[in-house]
C-alpha atoms as a PDB file:
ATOM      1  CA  UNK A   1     -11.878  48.403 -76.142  1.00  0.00           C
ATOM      2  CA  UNK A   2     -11.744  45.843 -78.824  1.00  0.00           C
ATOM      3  CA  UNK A   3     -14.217  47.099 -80.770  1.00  0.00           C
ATOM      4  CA  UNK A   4     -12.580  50.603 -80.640  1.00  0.00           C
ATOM      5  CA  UNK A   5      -8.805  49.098 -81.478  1.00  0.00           C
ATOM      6  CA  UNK A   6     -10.698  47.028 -84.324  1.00  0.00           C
ATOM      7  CA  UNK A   7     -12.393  50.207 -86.146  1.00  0.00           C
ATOM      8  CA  UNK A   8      -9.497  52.870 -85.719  1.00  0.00           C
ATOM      9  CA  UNK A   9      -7.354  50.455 -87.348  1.00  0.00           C
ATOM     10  CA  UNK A  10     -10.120  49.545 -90.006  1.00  0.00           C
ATOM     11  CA  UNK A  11     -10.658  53.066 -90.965  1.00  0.00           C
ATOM     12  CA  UNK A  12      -7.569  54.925 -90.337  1.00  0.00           C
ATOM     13  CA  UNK A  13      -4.986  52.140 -91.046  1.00  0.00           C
ATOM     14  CA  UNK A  14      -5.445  52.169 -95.013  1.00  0.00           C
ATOM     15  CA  UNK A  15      -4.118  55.961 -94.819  1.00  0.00           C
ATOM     16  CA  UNK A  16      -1.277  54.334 -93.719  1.00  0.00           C
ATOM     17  CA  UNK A  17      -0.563  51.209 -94.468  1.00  0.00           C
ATOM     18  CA  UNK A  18      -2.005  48.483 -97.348  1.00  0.00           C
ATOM     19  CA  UNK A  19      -5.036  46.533 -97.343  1.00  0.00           C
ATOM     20  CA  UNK A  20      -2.394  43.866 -96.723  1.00  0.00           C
ATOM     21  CA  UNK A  21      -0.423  45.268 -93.112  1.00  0.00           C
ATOM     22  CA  UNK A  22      -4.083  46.833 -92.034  1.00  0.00           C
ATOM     23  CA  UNK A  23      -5.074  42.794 -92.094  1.00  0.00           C
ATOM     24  CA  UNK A  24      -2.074  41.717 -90.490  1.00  0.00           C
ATOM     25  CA  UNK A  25      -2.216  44.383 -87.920  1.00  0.00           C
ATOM     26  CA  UNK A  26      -5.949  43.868 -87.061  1.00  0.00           C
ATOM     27  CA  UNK A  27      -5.511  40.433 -86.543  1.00  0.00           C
ATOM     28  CA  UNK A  28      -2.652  41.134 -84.136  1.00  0.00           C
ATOM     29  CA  UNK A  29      -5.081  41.908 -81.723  1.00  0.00           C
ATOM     30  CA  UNK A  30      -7.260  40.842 -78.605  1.00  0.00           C
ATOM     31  CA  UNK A  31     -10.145  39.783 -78.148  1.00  0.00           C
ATOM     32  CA  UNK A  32     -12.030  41.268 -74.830  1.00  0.00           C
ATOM     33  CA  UNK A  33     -10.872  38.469 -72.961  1.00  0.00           C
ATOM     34  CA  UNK A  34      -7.749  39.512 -73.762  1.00  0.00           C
ATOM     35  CA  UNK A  35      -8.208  43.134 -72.387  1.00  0.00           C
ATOM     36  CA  UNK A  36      -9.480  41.358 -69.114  1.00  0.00           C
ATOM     37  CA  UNK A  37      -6.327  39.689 -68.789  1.00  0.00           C
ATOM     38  CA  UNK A  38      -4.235  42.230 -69.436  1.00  0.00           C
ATOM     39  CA  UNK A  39      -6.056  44.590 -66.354  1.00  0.00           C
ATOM     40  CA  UNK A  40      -5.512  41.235 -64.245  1.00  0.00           C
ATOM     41  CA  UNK A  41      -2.227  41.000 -64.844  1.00  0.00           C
ATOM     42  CA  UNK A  42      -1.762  44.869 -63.664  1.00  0.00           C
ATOM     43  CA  UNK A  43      -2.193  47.013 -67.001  1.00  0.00           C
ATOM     44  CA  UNK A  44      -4.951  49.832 -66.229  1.00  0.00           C
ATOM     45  CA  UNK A  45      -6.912  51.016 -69.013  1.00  0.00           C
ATOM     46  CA  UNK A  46      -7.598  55.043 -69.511  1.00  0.00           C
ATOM     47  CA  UNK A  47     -10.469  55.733 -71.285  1.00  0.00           C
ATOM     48  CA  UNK A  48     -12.440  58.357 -72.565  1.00  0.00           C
ATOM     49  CA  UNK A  49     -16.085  58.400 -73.193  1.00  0.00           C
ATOM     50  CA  UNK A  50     -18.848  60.311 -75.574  1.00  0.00           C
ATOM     51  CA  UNK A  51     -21.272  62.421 -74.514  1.00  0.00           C
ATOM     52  CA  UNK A  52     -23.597  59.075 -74.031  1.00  0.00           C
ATOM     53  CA  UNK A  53     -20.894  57.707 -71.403  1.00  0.00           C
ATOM     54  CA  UNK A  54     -20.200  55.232 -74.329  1.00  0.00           C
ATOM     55  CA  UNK A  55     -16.067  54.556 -74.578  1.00  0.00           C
ATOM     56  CA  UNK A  56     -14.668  56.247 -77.869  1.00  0.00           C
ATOM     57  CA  UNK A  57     -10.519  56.777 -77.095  1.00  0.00           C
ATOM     58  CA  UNK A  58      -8.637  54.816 -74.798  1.00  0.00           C
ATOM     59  CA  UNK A  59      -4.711  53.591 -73.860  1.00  0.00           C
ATOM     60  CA  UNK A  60      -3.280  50.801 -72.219  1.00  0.00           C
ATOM     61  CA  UNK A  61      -0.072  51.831 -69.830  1.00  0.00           C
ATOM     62  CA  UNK A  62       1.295  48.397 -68.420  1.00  0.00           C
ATOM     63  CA  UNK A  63       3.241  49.075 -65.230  1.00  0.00           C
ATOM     64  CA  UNK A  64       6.805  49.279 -66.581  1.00  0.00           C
ATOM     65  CA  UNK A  65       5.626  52.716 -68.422  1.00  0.00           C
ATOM     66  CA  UNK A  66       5.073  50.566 -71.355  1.00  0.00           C
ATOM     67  CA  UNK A  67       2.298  52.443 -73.380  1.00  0.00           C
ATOM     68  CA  UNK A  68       0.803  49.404 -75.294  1.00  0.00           C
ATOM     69  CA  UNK A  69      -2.400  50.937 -76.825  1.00  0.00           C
ATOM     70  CA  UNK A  70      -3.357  54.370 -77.954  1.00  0.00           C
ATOM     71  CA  UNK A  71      -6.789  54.073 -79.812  1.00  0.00           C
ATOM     72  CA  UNK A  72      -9.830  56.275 -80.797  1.00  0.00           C
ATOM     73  CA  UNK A  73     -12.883  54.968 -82.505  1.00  0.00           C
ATOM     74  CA  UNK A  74     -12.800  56.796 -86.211  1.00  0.00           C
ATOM     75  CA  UNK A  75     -16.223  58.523 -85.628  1.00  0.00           C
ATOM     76  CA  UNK A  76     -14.641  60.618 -82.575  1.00  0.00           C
ATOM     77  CA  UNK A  77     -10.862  62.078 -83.853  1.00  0.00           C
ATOM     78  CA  UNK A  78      -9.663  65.325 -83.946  1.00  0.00           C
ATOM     79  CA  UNK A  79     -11.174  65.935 -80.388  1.00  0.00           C
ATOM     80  CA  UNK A  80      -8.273  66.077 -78.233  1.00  0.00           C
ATOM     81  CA  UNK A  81      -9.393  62.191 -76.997  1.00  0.00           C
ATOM     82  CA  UNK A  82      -5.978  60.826 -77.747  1.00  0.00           C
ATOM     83  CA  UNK A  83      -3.937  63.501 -75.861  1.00  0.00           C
ATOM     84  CA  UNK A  84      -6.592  62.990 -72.940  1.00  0.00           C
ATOM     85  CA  UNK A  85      -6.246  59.456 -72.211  1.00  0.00           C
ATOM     86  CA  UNK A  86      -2.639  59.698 -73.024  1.00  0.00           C
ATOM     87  CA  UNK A  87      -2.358  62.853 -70.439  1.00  0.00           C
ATOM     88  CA  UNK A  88      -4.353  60.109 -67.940  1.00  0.00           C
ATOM     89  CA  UNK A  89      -1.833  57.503 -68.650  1.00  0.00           C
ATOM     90  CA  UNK A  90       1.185  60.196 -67.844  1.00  0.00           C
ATOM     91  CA  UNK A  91      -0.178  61.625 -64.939  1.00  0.00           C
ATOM     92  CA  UNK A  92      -0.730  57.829 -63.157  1.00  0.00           C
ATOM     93  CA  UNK A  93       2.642  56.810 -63.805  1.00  0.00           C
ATOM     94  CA  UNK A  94       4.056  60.127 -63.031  1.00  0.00           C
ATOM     95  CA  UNK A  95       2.173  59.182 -59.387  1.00  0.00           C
ATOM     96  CA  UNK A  96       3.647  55.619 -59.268  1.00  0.00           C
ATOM     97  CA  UNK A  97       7.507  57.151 -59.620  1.00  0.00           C
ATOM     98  CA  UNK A  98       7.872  56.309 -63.188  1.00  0.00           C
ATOM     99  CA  UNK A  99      10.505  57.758 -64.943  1.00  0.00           C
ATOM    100  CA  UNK A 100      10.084  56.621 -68.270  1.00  0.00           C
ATOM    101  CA  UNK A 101       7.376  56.375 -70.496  1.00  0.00           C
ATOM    102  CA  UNK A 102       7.863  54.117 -74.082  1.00  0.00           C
ATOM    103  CA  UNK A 103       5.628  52.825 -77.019  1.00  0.00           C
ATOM    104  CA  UNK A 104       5.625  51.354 -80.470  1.00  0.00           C
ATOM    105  CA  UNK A 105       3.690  53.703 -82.593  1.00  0.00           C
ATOM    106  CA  UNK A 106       2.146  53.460 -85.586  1.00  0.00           C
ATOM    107  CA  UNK A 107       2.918  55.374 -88.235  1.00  0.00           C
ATOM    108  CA  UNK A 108      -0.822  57.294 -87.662  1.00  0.00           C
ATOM    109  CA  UNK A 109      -0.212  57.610 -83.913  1.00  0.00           C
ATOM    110  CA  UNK A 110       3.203  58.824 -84.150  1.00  0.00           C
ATOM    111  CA  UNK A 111       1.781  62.316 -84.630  1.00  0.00           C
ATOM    112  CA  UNK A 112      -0.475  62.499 -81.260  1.00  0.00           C
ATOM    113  CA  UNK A 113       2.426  60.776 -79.485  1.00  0.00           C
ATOM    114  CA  UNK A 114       4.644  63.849 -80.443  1.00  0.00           C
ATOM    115  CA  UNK A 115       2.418  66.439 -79.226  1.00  0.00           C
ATOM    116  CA  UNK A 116       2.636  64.683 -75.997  1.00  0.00           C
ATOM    117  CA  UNK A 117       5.949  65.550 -75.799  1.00  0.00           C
ATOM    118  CA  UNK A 118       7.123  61.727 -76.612  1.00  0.00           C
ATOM    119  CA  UNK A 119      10.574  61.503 -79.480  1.00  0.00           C
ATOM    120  CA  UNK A 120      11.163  58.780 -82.111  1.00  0.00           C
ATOM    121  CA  UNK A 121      13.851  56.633 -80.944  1.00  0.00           C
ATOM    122  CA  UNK A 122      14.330  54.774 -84.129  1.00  0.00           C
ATOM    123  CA  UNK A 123      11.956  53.332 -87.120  1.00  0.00           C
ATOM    124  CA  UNK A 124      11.107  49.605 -86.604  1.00  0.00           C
ATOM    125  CA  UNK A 125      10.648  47.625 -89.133  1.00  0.00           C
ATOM    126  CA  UNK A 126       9.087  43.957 -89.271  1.00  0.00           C
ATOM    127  CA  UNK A 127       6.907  41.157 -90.177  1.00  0.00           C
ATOM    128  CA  UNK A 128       3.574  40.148 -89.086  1.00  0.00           C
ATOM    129  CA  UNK A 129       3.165  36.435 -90.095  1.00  0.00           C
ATOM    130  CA  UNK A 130      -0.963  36.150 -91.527  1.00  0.00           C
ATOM    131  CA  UNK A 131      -2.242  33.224 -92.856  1.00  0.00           C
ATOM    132  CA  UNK A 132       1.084  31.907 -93.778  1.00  0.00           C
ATOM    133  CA  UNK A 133       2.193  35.083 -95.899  1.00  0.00           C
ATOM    134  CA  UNK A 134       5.250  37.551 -94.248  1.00  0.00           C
ATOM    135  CA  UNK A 135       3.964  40.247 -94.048  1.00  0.00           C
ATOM    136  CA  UNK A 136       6.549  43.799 -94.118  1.00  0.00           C
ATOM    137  CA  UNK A 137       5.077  46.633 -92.057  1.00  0.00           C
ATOM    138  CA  UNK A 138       6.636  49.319 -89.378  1.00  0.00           C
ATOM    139  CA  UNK A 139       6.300  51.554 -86.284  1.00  0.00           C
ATOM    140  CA  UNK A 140       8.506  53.666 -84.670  1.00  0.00           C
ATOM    141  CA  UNK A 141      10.089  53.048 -80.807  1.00  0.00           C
ATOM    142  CA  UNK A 142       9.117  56.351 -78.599  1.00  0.00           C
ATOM    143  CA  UNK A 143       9.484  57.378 -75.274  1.00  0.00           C
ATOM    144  CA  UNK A 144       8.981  59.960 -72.775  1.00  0.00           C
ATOM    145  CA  UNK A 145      10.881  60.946 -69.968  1.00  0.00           C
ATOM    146  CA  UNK A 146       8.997  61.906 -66.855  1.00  0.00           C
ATOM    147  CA  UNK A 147      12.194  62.092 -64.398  1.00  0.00           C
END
């Protein structure tokens, strides 16, 4: 999952967002041991895989209906991944009663998170401190009512 979160944002992130936020953001996030934690602490992980049973797409719904992740490895978009292990995510907490769905999405996710069915709450903007510097970048708040 690392490894997937670290090249979607390597690739894709510049079409986005400078060379500057696509540093701060990557370094924002986990290591493996990180992911392990997460799943121990109750977060499930849906993933999709290539042909080769190799993970390419994945998200990370955290039992409040927090979406946390929504990544695809840059050699496997435009495939329908990210609507798949979103659809995954929906349909589990749909089964566990709940009603509400919400993420913070980038501004290159906010477009699969919308034809999910998922509506922009309101633009966040922020910094990302990295390596001392402030560092200005945003996302947008989105949810999903399943209720």
């Amino acid at each position: 999952m690392a490894a997937i979160c670290q090249a979607a944002i390597a690739a894709i992130g510049p079409h986005a967002y400078s060379d500057a936020q696509v540093a701060a953001w990557s370094a924002r996030h986990p290591s493996a041991d990180r992911y392990r934690a997460r799943v121990e602490g109750g977060a499930l992980i849906f993933v999709a895989a290539s042909s080769d049973d190799v993970p390419v797409a994945y998200s990370l719904l955290e039992a409040d209906g927090h979406l946390d992740h929504l990544y695809n490895h840059p050699d496997h978009t435009r495939r329908g991944l990210a609507g798949q292990v979103l659809q995954a995510a929906e349909d589990h907490a749909i089964r566990m009663g709940i009603a509400r769905l919400y993420t913070e999405a980038s501004e290159l996710a906010r477009p699969a998170f919308e034809r999910a069915g998922y509506s922009v709450q309101h633009r966040r903007d922020f910094d990302i401190e990295h390596y001392g510097q402030s560092v200005a970048i945003h996302n947008y708040a989105m949810e999903k009512r399943l209720d």
